[in-house]
Protein backbone atom coordinates (compact mmCIF):
# COMPACT_ATOMS: atom_id res chain seq x y z
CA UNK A 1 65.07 43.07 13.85
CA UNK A 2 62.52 46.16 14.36
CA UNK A 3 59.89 43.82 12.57
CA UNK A 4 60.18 40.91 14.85
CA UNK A 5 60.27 43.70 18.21
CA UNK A 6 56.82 44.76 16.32
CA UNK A 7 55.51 41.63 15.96
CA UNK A 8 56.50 40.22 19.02
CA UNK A 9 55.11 43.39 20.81
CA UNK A 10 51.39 42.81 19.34
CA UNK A 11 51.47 39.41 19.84
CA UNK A 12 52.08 39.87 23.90
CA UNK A 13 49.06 42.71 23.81
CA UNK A 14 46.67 40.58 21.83
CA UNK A 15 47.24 38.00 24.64
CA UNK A 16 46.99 40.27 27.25
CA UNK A 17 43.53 41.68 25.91
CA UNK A 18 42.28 37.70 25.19
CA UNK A 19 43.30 37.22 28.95
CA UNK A 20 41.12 40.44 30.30
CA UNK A 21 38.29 39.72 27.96
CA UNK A 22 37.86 35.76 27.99
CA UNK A 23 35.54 34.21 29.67
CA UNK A 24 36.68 32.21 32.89
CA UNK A 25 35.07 29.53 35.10
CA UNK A 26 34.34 31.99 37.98
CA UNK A 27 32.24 34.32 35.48
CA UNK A 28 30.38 31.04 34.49
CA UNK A 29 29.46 29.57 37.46
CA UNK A 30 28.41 33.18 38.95
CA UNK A 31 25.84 33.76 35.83
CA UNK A 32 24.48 30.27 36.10
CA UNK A 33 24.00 30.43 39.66
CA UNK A 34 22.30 33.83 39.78
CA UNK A 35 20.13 32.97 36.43
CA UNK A 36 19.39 29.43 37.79
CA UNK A 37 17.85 31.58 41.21
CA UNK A 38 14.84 32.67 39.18
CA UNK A 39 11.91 30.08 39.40
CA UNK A 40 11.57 27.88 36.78
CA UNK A 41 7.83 28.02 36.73
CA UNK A 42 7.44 31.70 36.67
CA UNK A 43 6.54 32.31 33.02
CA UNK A 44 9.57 34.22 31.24
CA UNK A 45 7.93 37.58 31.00
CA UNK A 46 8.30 41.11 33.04
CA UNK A 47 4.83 41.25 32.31
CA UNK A 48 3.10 38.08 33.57
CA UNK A 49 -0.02 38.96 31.96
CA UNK A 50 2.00 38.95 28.30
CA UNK A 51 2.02 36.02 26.15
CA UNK A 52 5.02 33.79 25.42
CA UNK A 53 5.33 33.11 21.82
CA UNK A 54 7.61 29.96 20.99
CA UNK A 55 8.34 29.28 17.49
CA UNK A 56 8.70 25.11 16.55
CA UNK A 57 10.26 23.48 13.66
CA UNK A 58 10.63 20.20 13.12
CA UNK A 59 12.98 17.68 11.47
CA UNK A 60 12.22 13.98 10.59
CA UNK A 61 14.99 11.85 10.49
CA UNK A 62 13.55 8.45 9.82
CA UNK A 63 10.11 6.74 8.97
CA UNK A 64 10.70 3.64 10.63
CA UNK A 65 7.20 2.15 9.63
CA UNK A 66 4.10 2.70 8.67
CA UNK A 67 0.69 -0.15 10.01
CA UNK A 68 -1.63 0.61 7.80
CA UNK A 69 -4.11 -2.11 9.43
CA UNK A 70 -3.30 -0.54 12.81
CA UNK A 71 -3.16 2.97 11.65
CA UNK A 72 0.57 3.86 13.37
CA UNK A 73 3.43 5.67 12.23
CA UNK A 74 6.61 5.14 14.03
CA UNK A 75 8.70 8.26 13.18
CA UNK A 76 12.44 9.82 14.63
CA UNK A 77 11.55 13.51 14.95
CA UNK A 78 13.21 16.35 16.39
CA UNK A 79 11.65 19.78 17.59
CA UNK A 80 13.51 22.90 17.62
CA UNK A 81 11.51 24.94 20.54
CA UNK A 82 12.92 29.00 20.47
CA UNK A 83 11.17 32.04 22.28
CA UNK A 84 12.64 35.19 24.30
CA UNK A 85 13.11 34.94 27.71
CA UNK A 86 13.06 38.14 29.31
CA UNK A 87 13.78 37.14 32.48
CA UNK A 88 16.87 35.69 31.66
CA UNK A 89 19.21 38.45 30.40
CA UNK A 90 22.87 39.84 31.06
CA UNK A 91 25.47 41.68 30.20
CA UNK A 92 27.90 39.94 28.83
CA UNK A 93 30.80 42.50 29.40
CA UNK A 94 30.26 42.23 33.05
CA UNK A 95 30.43 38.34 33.15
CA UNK A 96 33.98 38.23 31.20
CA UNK A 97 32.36 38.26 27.52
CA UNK A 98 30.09 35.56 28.32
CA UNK A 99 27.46 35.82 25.43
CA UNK A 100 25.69 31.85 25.60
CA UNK A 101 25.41 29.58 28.39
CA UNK A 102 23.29 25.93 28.65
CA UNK A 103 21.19 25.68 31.62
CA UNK A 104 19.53 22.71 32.83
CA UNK A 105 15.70 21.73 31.95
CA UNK A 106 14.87 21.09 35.61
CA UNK A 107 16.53 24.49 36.28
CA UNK A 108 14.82 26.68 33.88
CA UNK A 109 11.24 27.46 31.99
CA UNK A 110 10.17 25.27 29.35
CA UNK A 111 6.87 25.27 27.70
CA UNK A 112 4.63 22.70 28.04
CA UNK A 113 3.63 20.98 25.19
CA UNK A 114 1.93 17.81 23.79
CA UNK A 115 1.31 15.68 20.84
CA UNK A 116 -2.42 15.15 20.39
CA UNK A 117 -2.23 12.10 18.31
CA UNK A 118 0.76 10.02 19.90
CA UNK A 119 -0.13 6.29 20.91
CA UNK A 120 1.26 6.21 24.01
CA UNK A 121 2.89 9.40 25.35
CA UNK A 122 1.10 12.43 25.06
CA UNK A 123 4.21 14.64 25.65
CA UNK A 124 7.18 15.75 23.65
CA UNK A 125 9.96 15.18 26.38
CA UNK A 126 10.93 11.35 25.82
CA UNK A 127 13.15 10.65 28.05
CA UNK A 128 13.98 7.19 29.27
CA UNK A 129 15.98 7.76 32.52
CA UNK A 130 17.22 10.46 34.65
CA UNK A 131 20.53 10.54 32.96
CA UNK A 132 18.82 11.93 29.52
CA UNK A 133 17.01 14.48 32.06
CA UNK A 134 19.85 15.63 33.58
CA UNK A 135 21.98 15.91 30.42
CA UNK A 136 18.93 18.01 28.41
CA UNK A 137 19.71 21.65 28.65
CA UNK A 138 18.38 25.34 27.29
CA UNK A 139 20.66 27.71 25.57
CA UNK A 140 20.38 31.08 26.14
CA UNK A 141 22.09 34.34 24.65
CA UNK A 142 22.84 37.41 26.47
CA UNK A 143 19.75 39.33 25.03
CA UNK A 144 17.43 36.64 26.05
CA UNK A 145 16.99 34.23 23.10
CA UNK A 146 16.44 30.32 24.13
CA UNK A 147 16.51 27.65 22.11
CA UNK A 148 15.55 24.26 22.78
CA UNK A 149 16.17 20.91 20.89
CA UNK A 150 14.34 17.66 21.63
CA UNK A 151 14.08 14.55 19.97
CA UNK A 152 13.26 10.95 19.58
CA UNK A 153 11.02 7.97 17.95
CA UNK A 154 7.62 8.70 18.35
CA UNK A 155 4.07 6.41 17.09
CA UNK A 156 1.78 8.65 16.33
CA UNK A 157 -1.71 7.59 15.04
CA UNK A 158 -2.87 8.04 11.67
CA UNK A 159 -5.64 7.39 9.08
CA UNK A 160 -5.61 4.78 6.67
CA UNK A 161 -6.68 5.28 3.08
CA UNK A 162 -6.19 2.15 1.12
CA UNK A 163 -8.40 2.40 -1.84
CA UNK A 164 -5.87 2.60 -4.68
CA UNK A 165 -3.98 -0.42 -2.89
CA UNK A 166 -0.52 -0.63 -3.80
CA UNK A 167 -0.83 2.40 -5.18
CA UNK A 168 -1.90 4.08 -2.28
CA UNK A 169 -1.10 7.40 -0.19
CA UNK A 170 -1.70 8.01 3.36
CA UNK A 171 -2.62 11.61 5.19
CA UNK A 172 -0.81 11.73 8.88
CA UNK A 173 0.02 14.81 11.18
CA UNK A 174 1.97 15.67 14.18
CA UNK A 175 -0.25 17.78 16.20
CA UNK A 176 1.02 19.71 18.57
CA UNK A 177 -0.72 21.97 21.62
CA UNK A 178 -0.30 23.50 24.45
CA UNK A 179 -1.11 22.11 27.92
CA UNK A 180 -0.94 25.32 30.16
CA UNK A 181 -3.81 25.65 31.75
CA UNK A 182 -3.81 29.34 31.50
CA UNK A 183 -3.01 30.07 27.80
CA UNK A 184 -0.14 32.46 28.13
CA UNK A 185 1.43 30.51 25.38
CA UNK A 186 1.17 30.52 21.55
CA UNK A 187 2.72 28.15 19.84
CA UNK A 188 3.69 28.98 15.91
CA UNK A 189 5.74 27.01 12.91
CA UNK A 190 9.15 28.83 12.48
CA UNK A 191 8.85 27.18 8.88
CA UNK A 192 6.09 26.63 6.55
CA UNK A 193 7.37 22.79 5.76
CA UNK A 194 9.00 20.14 7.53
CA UNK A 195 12.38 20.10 7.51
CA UNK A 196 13.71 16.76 5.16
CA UNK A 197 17.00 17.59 4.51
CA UNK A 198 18.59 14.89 6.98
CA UNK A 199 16.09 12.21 6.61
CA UNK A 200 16.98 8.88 6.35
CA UNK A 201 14.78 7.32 3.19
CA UNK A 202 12.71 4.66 3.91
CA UNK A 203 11.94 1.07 0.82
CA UNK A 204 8.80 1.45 1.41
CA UNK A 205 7.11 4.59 2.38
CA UNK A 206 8.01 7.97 1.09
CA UNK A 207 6.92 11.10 1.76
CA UNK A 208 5.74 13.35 -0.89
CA UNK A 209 3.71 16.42 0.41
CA UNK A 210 3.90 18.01 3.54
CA UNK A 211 2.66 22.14 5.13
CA UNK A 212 2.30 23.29 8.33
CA UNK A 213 -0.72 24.71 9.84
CA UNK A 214 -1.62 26.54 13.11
CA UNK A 215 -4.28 27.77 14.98
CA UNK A 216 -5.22 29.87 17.86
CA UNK A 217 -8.12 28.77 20.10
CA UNK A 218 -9.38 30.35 23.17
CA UNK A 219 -7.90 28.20 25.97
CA UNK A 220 -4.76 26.79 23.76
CA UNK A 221 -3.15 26.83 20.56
CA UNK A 222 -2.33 23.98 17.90
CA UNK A 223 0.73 23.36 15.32
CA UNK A 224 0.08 20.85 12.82
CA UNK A 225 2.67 19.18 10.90
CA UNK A 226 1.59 17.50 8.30
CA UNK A 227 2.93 14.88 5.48
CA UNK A 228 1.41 12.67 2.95
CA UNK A 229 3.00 8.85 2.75
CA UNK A 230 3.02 7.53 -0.64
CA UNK A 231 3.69 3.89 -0.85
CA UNK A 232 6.35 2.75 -3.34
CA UNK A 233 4.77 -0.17 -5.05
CA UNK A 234 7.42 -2.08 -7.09
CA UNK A 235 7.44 -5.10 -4.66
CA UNK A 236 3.86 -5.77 -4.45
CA UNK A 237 3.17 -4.61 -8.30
CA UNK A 238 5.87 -7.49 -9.05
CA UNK A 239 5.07 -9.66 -6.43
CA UNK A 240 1.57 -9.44 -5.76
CA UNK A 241 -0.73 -8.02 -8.79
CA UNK A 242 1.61 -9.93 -11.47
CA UNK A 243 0.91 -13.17 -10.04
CA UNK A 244 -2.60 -12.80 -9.46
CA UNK A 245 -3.31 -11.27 -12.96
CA UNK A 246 -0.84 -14.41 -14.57
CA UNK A 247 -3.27 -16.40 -12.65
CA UNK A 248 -6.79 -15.40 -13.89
CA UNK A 249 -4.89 -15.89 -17.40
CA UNK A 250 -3.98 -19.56 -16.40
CA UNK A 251 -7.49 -20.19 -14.88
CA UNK A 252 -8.75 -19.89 -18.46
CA UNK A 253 -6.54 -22.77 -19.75
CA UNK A 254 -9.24 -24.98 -17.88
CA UNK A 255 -11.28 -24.93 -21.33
CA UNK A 256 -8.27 -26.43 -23.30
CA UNK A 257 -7.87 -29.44 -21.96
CA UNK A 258 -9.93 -32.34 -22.86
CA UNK A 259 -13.41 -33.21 -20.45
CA UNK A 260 -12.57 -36.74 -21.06
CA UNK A 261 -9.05 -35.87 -19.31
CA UNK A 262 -8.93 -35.92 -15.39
CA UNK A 263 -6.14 -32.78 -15.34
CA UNK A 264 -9.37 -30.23 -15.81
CA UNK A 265 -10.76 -30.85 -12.51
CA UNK A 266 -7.40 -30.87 -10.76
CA UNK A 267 -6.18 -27.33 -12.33
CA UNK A 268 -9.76 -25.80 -11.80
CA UNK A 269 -9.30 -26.84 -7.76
CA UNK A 270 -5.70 -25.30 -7.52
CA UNK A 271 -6.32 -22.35 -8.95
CA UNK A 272 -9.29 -21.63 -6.67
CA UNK A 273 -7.25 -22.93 -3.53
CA UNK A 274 -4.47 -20.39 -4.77
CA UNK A 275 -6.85 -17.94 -5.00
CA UNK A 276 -8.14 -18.88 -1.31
CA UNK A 277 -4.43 -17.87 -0.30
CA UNK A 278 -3.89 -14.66 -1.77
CA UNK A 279 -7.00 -13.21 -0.34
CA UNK A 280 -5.76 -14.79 2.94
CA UNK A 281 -2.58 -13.06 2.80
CA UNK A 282 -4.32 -9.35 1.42
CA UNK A 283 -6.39 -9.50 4.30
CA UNK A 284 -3.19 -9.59 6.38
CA UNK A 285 -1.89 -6.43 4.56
CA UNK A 286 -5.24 -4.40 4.51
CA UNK A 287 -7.51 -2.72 7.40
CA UNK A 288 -11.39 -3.51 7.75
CA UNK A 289 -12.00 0.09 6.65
CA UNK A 290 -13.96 1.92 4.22
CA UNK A 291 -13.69 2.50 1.86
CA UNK A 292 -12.41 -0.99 0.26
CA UNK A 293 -9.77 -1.27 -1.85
CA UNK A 294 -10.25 -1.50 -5.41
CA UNK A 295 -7.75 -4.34 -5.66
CA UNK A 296 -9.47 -6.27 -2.95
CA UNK A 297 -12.35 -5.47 -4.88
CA UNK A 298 -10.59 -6.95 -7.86
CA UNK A 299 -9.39 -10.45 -6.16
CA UNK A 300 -12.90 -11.33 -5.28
CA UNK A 301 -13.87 -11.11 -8.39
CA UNK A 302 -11.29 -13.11 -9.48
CA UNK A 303 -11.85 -15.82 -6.79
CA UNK A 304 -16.09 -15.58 -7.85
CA UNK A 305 -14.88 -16.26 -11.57
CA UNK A 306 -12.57 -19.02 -10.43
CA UNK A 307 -15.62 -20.62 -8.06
CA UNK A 308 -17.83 -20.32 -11.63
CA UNK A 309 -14.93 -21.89 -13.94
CA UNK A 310 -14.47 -25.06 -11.31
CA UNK A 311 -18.21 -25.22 -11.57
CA UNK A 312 -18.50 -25.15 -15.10
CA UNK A 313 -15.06 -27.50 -15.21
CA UNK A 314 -16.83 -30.76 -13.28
CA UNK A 315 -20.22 -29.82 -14.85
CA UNK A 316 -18.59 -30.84 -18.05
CA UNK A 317 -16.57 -33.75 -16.88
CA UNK A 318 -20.24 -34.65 -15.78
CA UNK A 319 -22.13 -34.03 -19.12
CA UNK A 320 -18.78 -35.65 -20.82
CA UNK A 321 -19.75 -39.07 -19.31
CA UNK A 322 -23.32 -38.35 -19.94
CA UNK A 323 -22.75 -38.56 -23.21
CA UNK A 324 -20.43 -41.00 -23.42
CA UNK A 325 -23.84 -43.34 -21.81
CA UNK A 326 -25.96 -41.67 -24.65
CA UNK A 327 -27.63 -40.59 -21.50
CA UNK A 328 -29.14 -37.40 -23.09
CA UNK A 329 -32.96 -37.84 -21.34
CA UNK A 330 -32.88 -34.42 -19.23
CA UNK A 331 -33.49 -31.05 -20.37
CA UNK A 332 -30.48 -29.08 -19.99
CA UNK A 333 -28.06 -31.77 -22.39
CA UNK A 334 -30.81 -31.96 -25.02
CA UNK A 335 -31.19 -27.98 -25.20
CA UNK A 336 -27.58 -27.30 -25.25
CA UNK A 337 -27.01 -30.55 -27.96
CA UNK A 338 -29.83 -28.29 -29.91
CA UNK A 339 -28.06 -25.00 -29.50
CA UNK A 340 -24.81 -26.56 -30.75
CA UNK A 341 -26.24 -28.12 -33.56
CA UNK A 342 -28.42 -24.96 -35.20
CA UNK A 343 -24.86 -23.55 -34.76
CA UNK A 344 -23.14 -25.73 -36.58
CA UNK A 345 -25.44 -25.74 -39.20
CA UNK A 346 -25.59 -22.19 -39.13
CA UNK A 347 -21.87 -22.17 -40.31
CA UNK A 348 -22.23 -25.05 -42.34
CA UNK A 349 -24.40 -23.49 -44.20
CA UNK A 350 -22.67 -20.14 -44.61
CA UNK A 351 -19.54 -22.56 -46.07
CA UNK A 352 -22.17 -24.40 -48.36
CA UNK A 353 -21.94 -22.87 -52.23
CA UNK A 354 -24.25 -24.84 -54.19
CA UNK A 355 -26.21 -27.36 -52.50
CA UNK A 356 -28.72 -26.73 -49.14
CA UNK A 357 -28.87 -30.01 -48.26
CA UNK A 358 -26.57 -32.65 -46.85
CA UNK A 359 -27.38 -36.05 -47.86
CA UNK A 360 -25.67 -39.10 -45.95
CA UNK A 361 -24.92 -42.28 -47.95
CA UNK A 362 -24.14 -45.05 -46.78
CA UNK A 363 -20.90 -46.20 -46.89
CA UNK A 364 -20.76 -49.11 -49.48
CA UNK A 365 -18.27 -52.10 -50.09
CA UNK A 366 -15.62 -51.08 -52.71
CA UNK A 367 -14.86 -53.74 -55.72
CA UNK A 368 -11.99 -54.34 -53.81
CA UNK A 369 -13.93 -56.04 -50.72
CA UNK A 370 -16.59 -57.45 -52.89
CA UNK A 371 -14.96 -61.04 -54.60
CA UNK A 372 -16.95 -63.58 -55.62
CA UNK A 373 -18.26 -65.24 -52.66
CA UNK A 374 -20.24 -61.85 -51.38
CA UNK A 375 -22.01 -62.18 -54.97
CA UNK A 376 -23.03 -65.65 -54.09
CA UNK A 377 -24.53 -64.33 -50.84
CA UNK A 378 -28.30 -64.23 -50.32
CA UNK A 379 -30.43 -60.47 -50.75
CA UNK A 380 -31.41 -61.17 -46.64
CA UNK A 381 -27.65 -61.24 -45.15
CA UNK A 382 -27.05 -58.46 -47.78
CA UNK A 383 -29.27 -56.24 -46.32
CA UNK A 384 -27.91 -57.14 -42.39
CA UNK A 385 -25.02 -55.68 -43.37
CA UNK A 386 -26.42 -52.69 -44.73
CA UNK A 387 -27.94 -52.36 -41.96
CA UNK A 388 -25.39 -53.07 -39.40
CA UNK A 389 -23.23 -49.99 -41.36
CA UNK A 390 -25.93 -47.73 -40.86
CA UNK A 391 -26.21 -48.08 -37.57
CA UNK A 392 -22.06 -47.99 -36.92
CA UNK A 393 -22.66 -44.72 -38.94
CA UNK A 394 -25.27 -42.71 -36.63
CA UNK A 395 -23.22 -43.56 -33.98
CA UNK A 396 -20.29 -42.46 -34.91
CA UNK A 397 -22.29 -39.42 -35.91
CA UNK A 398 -24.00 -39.03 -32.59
CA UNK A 399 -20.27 -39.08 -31.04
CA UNK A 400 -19.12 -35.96 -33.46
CA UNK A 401 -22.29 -34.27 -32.47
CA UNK A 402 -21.70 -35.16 -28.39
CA UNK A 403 -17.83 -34.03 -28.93
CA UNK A 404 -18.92 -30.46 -30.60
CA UNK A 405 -21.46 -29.74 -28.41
CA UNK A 406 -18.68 -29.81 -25.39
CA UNK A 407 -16.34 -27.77 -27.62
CA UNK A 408 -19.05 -25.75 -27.68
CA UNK A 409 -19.47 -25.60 -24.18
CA UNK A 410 -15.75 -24.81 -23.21
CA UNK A 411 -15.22 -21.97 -26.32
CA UNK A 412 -18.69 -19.94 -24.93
CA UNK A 413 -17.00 -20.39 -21.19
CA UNK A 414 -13.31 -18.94 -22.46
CA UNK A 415 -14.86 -16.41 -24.34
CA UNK A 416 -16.65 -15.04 -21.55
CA UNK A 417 -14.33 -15.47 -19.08
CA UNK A 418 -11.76 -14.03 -21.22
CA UNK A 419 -14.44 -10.97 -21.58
CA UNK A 420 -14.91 -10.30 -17.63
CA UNK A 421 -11.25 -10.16 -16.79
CA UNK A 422 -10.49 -8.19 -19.36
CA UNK A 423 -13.07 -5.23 -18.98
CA UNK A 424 -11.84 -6.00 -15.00
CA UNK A 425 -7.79 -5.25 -16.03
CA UNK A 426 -9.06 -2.20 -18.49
CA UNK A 427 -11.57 -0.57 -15.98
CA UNK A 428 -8.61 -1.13 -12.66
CA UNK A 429 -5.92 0.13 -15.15
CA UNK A 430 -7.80 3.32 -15.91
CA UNK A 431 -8.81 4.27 -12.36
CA UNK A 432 -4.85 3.50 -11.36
CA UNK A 433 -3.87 5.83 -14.25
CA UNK A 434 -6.23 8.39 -12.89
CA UNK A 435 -5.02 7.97 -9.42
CA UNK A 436 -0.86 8.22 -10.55
């Protein structure tokens, strides 16, 4: 029984003491009123002629987007504003243990400040209505120490480096000064970084660098937040560079199929047409800025190549009917039916073992065509037949020579081809590897 008389005892003085000691409305409303009766735009200082240093750090939630044609960056960012206000101070055992109260923004001093590089707005304070105004408010502690939160999506403008295209990383900055026209305000980073730890991750843009800097000047002073946005490349590496590089491969199998087939022509004109609509559609994705982009760089090489293979495609449909007309008369078909022929030799000769020369005979009758009534045949249609074979055999001779000089034609155009795009894939893969 004398534990519960104890207990019950200290229990009714622990509730007198929280009743003495607690904070009521009328202690409240008597503190706000009297620290809501100093002007707002008095500068929070018993000395007016002292500055007012307010520290910032800032939080980014979100990177809704990045333009890199237009050069925007569409962030959520908060600021964390916090100085001393010396004008603003209490005692917070004469106001019933009141140690924090919120007062409005319209009500007390804030400092002014702006972002340099927004879009639009030049200010921190978005607000989109009077309610947001009205519901914004400064906390201060009894010994004078404010703190400030604002936030919201901001486009702030940025510089656009797209040289290593997909593969590329952008500088931008939240600047941030003062607008007092007297500078009795310094602004300084509470932290040395940006403040991540609540962001929101974005599929496409990440960031992976970012420092704060600040400086003083002589009429105002500047925070700079800074970050670096690194693209993440995956979708355009697999949907973008993949296709195009497949591509240039397939442009190639131009030189395998036949002259004599109409397909050649067809495949050299899609290919170029697709090429025509990938450059249409980078162009989209990329600013008119220096410097270019080494994968724009790339394409038009690509689409050059593919204008020189559709060339080369119908010039040898062309020379393919040429020859098919033994219309070899001009210059070009009789020096490239030269070239292929010292060729072939050339390797005919490397193969030959024994003999240097090639002699052509005549293809005779066998016994088994030759009866009895052939033997009764004059010398003079004898030798029209002889003659008739002869000429069945140059040209059907002619033809092999017409027929190697085009596979000659399309194996020098592969091989070169083949050449360019790979020194092109080996020289963009090493500057990529140097950029990673």
């Amino acid at each position: 029984m004398d534990i519960i008389k104890i207990a019950l005892i200290l229990f009714y003085f622990a509730s007198l003491r929280s009743l003495i000691y607690c904070k009521t409305f009328n202690d409240t409303s008597h503190l706000k009123r009297q620290l809501k009766g100093i002007a707002p735009d008095v500068n929070p200082r018993l000395n007016q002629n002292e500055f007012v240093n307010v520290s910032i750090m800032a939080f980014i939630a979100a990177i809704l987007d990045y333009n890199e044609v237009s050069g925007t960056l569409q962030a959520v960012i908060s600021y964390v504003l916090t100085w001393t206000d010396e004008m603003r101070r209490w005692n917070s055992s004469e106001y019933g243990n009141v140690r924090s109260i919120n007062l409005p923004i319209t009500s007390t001093w804030i400092p002014e400040i702006s972002v340099n590089n927004m879009v639009r707005h030049k200010t921190i304070f978005m607000y989109h209505n009077d309610m947001e105004i009205r519901k914004s408010h400064v906390n201060y502690q009894s010994n004078g120490f404010a703190t400030f939160q604002i936030g919201g999506a901001q486009e702030l403008s940025c510089s656009s480096d797209v040289k290593y295209f997909p593969f590329d990383s952008h500088a931008c900055s939240i600047q941030l000064i003062t607008t007092h026209v007297i500078n009795n305000v310094i602004i300084t980073p509470a932290m040395k970084t940006i403040d991540l730890t609540y962001g929101v991750p974005n599929p496409k843009w990440s960031i992976t660098e970012n420092f704060v800097e600040s400086n003083v000047y002589v009429y105002t002073s500047k925070v700079s937040f800074n970050i670096t946005l690194s693209r993440n490349p995956s979708f355009l590496f697999l949907n973008l560079i993949v296709p195009i590089v497949l591509l240039s491969f397939s442009n190639l199998l131009v030189f395998c199929i036949p002259a004599a087939s109409g397909e050649r022509g067809s495949l050299a004109f899609t290919i170029l047409l697709t090429f025509v609509v990938f450059i249409t559609l980078v162009t989209d994705i990329l600013p008119a800025c220096k410097p270019i982009s080494y994968f724009n760089i790339f394409l038009e090489v690509q689409l050059f190549c593919s204008v020189l293979i559709t060339f080369c495609a119908v010039w040898s449909i062309s020379l393919h009917h040429k020859f098919a007309e033994n219309d070899t008369q001009e210059i070009f078909p009789k020096l490239l039916l030269q070239m292929s022929c010292a060729y072939r030799n050339l390797c005919s000769k490397n193969q030959r073992k024994v003999d240097n020369k090639r002699i052509v005979t005549p293809r005779r009758f066998t016994e088994e065509h030759c009866n009895k009534t052939c033997l009764d045949k004059n010398d003079h249609l004898q030798k029209e037949q002889e003659l008739h074979e002869d000429i069945k055999n140059d040209n059907k001779s002619t033809k092999d020579i017409h027929q190697y000089c085009l596979k000659f034609i399309d194996s020098i155009c592969f091989t070169l081809f083949l050449i360019i795009l790979c020194i092109q894939l080996i020289v963009h893969g090493i500057i990529f590897s140097y950029q990673a």
